[in-house]
N, C-alpha and C. Protein backbone atom coordinates (compact mmCIF):
# COMPACT_ATOMS: atom_id res chain seq x y z
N UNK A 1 37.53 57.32 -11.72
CA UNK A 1 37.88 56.16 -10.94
C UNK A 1 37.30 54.92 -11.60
N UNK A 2 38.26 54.16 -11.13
CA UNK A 2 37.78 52.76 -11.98
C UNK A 2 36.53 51.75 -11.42
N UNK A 3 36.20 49.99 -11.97
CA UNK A 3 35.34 49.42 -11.62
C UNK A 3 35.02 49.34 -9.90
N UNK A 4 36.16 49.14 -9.61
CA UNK A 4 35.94 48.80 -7.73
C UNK A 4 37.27 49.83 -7.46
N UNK A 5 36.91 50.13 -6.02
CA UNK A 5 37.79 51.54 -5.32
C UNK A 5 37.15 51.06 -3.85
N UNK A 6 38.13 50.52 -3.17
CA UNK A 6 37.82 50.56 -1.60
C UNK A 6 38.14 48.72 -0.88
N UNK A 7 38.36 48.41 0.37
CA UNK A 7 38.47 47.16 1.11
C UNK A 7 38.34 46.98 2.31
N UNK A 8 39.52 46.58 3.61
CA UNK A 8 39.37 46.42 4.51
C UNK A 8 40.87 46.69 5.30
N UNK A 9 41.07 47.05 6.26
CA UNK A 9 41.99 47.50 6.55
C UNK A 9 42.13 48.60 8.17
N UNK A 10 43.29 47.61 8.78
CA UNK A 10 43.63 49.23 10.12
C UNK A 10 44.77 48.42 10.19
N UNK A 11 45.37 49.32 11.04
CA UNK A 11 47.26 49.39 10.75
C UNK A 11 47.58 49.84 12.51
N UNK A 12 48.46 49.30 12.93
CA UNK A 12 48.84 50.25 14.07
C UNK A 12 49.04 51.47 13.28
N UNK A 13 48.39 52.34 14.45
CA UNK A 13 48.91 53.99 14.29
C UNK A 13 47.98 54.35 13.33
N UNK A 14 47.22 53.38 11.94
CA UNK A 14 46.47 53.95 11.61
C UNK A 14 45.00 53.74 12.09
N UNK A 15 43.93 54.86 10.93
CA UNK A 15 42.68 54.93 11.25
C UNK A 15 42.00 54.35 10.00
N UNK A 16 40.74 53.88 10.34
CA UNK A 16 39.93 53.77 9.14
C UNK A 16 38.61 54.03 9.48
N UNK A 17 37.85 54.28 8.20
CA UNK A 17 36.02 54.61 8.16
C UNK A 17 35.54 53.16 7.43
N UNK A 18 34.76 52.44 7.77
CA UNK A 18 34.30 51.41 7.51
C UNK A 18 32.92 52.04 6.50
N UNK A 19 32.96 51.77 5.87
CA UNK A 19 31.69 52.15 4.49
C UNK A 19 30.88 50.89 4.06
N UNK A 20 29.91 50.84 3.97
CA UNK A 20 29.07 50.16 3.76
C UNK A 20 28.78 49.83 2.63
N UNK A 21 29.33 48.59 1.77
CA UNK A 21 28.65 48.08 0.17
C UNK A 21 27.79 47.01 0.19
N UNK A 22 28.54 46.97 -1.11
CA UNK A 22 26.96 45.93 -1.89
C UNK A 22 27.00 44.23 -1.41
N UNK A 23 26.31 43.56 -1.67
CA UNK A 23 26.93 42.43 -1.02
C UNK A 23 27.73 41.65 -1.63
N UNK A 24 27.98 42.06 -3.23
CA UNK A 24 29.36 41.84 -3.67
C UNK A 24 30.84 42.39 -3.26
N UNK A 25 30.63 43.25 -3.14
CA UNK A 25 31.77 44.21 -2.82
C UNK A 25 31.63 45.06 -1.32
N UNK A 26 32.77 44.85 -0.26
CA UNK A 26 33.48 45.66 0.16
C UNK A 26 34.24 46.60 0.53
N UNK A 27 34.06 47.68 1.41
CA UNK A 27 34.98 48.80 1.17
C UNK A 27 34.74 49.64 2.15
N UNK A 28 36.34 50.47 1.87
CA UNK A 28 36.86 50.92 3.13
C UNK A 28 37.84 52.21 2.75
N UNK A 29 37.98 53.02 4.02
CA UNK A 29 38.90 54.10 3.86
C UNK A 29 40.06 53.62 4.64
N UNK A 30 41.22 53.98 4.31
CA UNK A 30 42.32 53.76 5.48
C UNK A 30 43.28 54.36 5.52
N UNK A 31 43.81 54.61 6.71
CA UNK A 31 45.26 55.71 6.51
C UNK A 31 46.52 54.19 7.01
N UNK A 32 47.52 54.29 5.84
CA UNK A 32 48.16 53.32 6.49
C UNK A 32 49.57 54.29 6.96
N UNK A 33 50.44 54.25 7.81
CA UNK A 33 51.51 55.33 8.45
C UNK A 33 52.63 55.00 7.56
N UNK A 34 52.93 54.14 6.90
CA UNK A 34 54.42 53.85 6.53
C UNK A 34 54.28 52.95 5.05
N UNK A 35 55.22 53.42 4.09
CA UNK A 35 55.00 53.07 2.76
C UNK A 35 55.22 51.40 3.02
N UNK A 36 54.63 51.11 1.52
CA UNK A 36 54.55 49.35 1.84
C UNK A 36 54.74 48.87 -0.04
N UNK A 37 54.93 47.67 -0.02
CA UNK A 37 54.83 47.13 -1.42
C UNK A 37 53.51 46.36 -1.84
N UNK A 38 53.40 46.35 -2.80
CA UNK A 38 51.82 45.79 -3.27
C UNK A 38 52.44 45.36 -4.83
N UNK A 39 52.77 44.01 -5.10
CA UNK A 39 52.76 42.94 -6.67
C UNK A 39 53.89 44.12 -6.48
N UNK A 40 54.93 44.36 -6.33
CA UNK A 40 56.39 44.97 -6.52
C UNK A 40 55.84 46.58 -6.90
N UNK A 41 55.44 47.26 -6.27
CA UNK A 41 55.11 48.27 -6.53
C UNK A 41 54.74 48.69 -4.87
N UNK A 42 56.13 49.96 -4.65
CA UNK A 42 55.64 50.46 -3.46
C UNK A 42 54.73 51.61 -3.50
N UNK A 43 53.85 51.74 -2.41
CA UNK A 43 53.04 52.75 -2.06
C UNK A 43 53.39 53.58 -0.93
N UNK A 44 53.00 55.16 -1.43
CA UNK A 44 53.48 55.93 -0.06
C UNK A 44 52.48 55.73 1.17
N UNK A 45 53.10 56.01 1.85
CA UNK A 45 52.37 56.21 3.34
C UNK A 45 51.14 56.71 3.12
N UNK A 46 49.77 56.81 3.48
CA UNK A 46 48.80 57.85 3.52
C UNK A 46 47.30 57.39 3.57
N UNK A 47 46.71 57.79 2.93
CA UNK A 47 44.87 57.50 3.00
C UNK A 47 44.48 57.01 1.55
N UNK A 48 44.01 55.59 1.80
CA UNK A 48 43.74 55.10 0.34
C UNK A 48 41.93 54.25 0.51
N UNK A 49 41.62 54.23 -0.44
CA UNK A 49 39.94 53.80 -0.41
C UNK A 49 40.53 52.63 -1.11
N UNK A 50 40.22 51.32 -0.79
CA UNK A 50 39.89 49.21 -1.30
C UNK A 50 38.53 49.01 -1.47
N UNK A 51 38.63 48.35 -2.27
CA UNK A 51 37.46 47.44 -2.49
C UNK A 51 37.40 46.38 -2.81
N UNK A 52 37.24 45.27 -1.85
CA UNK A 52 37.20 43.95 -2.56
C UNK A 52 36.09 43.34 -3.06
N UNK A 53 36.42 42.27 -4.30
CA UNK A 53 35.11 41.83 -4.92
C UNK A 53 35.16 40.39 -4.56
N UNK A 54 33.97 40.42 -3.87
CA UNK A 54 33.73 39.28 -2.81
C UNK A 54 33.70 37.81 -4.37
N UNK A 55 33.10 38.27 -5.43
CA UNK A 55 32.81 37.58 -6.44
C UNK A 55 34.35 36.75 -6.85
N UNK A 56 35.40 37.34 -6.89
CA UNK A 56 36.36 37.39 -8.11
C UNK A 56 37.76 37.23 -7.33
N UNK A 57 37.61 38.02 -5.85
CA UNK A 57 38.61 38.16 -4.96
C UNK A 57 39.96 39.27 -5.74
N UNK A 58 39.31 40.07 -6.30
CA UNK A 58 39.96 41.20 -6.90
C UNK A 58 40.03 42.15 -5.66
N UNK A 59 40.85 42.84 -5.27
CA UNK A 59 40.97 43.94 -4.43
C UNK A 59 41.79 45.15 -5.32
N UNK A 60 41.04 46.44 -5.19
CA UNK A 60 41.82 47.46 -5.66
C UNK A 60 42.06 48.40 -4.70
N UNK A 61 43.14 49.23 -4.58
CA UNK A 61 43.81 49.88 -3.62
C UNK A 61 43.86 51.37 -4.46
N UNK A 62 43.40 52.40 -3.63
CA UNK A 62 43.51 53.56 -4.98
C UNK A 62 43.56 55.07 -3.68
N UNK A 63 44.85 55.78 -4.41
CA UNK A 63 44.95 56.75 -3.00
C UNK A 63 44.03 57.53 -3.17
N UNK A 64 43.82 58.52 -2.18
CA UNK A 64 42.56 58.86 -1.69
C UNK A 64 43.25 60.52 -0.77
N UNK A 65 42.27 61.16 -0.74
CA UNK A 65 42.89 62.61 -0.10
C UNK A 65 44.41 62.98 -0.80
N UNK A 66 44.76 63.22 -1.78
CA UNK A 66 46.21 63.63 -2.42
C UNK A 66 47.05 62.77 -2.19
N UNK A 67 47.03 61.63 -1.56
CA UNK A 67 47.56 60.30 -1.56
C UNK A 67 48.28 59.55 -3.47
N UNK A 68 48.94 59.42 -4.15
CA UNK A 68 49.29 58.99 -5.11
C UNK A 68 49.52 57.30 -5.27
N UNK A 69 48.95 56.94 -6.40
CA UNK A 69 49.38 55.72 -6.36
C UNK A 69 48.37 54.80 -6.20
N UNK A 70 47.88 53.50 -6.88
CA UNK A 70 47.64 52.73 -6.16
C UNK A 70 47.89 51.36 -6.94
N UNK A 71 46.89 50.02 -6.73
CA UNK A 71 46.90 48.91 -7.54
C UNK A 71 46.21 48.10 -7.51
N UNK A 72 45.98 46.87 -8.02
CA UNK A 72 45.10 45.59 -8.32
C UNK A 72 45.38 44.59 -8.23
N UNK A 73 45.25 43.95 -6.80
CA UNK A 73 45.97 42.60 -6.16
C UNK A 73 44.88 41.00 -6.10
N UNK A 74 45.36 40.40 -6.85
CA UNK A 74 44.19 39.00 -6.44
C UNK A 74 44.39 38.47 -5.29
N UNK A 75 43.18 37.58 -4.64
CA UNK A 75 43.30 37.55 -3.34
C UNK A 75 42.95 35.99 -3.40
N UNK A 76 42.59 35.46 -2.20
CA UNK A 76 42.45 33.94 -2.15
C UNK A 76 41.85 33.97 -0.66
N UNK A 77 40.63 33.67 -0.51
CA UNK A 77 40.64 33.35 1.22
C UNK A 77 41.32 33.29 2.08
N UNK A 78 41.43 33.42 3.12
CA UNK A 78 42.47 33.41 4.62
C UNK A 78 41.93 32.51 5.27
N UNK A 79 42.90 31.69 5.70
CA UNK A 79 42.65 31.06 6.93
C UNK A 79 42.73 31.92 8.44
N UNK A 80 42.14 31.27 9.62
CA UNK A 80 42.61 32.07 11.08
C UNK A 80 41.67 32.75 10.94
N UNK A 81 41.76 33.87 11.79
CA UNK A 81 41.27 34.62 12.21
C UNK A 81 41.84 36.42 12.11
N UNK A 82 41.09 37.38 11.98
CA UNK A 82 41.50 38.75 11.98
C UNK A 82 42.45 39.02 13.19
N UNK A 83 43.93 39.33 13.20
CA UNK A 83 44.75 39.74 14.11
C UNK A 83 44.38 40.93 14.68
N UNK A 84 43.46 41.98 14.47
CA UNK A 84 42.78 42.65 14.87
C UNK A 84 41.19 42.44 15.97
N UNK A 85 41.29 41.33 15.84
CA UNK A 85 40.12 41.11 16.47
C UNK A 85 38.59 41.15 15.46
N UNK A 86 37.71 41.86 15.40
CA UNK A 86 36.60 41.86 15.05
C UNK A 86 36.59 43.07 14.03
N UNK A 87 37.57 44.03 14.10
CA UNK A 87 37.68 44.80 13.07
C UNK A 87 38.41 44.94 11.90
N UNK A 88 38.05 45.95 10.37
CA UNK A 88 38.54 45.59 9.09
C UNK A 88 39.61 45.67 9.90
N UNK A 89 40.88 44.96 8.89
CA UNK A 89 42.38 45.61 9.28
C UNK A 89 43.19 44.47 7.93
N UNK A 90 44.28 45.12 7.75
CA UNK A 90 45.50 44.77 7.09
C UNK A 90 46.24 44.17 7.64
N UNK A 91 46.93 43.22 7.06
CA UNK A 91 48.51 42.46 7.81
C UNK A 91 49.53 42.44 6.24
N UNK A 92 50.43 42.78 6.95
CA UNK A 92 51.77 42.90 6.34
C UNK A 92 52.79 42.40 6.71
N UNK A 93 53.62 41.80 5.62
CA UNK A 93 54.78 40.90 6.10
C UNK A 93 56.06 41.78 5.75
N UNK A 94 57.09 41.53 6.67
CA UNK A 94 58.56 42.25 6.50
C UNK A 94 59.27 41.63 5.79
N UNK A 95 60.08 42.44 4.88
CA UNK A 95 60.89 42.01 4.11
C UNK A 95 62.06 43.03 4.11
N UNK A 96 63.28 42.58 3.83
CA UNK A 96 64.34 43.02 3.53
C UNK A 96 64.68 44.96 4.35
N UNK A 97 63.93 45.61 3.75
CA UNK A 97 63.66 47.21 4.65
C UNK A 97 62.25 48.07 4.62
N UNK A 98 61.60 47.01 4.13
CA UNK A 98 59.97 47.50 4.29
C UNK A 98 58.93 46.72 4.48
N UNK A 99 57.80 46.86 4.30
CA UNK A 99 56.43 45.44 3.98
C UNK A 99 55.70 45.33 3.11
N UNK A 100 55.14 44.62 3.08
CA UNK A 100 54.50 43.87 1.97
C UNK A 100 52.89 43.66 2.11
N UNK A 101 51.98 43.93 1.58
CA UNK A 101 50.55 43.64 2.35
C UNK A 101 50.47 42.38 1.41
N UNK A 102 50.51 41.49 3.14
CA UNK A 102 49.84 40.27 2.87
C UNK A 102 48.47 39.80 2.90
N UNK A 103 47.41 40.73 3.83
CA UNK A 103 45.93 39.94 3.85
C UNK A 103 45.14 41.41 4.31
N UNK A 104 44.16 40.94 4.15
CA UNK A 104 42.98 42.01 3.77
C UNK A 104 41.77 41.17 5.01
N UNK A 105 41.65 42.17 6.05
CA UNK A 105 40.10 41.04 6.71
C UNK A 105 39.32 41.96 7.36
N UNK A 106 38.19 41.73 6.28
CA UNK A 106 36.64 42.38 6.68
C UNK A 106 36.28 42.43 8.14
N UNK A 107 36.44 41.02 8.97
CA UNK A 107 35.81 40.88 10.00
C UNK A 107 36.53 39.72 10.42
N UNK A 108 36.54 39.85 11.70
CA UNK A 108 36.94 38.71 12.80
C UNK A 108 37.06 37.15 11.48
N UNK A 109 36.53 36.75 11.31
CA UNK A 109 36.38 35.18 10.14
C UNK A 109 36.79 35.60 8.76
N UNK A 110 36.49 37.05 8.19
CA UNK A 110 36.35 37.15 6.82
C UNK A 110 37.43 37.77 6.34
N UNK A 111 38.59 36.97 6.03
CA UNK A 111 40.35 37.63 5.53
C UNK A 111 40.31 37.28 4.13
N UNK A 112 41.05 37.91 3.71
CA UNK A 112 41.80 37.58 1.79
C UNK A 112 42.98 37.33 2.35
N UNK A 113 43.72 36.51 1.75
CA UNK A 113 45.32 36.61 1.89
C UNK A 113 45.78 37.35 0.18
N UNK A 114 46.82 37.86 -0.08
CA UNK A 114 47.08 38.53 -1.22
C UNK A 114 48.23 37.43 -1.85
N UNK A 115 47.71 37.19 -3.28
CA UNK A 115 48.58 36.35 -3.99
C UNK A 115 49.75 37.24 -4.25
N UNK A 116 51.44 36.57 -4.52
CA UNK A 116 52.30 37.32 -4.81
C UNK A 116 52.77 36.37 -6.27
N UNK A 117 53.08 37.92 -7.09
CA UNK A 117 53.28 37.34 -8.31
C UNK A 117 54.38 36.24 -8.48
């Protein structure tokens, strides 16, 4: 496995384990229910470990439990607030017949939004 592996993230329908890093980096387990796109590259449905680098705003996405697939998305601060409330979670935007992960947020204040190429 590569430099960073793990982030932030919950999904309707899915679950996640919140893991504890460094105070550079973030990270997380997550099951997301339904495949999605990431920089034009879809991912299947399933359980993947993020990690974002609080330094660089690098997030890597890497499957996890026989899960296939993953990738390396730059990020940019979020405005608002976590649509989840106070916990990690993901937001994804719809497009055409699937989604797209748009933002990444640690905590209630602390989101990435995901740059698109």
């Amino acid at each position: 496995m590569s430099f960073i592996k793990r982030a932030a993230i919950v999904v309707a329908g899915g679950g996640f384990l919140f893991i504890a890093g460094t105070a550079r980096a973030q990270s997380v387990e997550v099951s997301v229910p339904f495949d999605f796109q990431v920089r034009g590259v879809t991912l299947p449905a399933g359980h993947y470990d993020l990690e974002t680098d609080k330094t660089t705003g690098i997030v890597v996405l890497h499957g996890d439990r026989g899960t296939p697939g993953g990738a390396v998305v730059l990020t940019t601060p979020a405005d608002g607030h976590d649509p989840a409330g106070n916990k990690p979670s993901l937001t994804f935007s719809r497009y055409e017949s699937g989604y797209r992960l748009s933002g990444i947020w640690a905590s209630g204040t602390d989101g990435r939004k995901v740059l698109t190429p």
